[in-house]
Protein backbone atom coordinates (compact mmCIF):
# COMPACT_ATOMS: atom_id res chain seq x y z
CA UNK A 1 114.05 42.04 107.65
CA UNK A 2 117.74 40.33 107.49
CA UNK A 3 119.04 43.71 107.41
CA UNK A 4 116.94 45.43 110.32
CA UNK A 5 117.97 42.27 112.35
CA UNK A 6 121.54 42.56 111.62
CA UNK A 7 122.21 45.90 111.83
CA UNK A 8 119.48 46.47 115.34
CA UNK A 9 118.55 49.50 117.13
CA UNK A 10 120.98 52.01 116.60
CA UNK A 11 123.21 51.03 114.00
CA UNK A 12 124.45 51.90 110.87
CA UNK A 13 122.94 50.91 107.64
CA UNK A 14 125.12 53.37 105.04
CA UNK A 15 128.09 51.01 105.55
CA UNK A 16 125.82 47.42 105.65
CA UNK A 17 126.88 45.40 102.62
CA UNK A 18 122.94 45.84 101.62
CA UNK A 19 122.65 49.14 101.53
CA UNK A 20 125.94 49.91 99.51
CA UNK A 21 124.82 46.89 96.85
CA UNK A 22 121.63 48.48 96.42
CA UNK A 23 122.25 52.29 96.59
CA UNK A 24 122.65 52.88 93.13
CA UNK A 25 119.67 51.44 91.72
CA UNK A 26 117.17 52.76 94.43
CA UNK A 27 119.01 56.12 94.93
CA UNK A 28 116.86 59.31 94.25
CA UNK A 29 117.17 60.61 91.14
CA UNK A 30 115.60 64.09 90.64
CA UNK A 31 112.29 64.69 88.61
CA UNK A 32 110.13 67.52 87.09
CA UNK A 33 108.63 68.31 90.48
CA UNK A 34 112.38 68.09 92.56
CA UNK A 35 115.70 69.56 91.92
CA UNK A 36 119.35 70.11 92.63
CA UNK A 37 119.58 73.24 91.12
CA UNK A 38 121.05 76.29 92.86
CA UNK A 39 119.15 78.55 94.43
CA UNK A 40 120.17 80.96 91.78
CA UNK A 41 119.78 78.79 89.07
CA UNK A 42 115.91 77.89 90.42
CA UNK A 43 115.13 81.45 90.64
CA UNK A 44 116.00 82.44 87.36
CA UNK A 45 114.09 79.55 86.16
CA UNK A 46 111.17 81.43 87.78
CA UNK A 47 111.36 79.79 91.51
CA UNK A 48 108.55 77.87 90.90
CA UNK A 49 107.66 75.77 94.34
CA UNK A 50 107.45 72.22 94.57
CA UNK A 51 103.89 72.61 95.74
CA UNK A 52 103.01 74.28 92.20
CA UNK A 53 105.37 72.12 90.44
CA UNK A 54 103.70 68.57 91.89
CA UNK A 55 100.05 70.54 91.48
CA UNK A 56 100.68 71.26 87.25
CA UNK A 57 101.75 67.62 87.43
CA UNK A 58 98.65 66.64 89.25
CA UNK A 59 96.59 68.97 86.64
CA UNK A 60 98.36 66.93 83.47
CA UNK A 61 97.38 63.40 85.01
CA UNK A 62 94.01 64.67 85.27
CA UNK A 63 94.04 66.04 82.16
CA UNK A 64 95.16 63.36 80.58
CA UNK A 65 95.09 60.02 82.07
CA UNK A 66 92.54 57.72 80.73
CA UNK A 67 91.27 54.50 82.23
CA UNK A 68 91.02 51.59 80.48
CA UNK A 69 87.45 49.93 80.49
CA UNK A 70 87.21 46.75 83.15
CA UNK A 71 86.99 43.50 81.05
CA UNK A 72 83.12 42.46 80.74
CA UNK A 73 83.46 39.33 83.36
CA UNK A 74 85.04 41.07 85.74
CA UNK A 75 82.70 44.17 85.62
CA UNK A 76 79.72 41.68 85.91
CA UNK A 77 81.86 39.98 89.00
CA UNK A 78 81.69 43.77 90.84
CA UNK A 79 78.88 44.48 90.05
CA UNK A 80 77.22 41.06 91.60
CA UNK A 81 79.58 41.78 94.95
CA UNK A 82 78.26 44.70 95.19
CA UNK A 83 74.55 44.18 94.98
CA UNK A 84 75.04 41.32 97.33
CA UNK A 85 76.41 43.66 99.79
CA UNK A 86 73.19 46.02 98.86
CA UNK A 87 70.91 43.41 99.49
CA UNK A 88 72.55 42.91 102.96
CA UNK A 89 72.87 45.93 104.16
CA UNK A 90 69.44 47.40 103.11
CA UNK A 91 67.51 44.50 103.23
């Protein structure tokens, strides 16, 4: 908020003292599903999209992520929310 303040409506964040102290460590780095290729390099890599690049990503999570089970108490602890909110709502 300091920095929104200080800076206001209109002016320039690249050269506040935040923004330069912080750039490097929160500056986008690409990824599997971006890049800084070329164009020529991309499209001898096959010019695959982002859209199907972030979608085969989407596909491995679901593929591969697995949840871990809710400890016991707290399981218990939903499930008596929720059929107190049943029990309200239906009657």
């Amino acid at each position: 908020m300091a920095v929104i303040s200080r800076v206001g409506p209109g002016g320039n964040y690249l050269s506040d003292d935040h923004t330069v102290d912080h750039f490097r460590k929160e500056f986008f780095l690409p990824g599997p599903r971006w890049t800084r290729e070329t164009f020529e390099v991309w499209k001898a890599g096959g010019g695959e999209s982002m859209s199907e690049r972030a979608h085969a990503h989407v596909e491995t999570i679901l593929a591969t992520h697995r949840v871990s089970p809710l400890d016991p108490a707290l399981d218990r602890e939903v499930n008596r929310i929720v059929d107190a909110a049943r029990k309200d709502l239906i009657g």
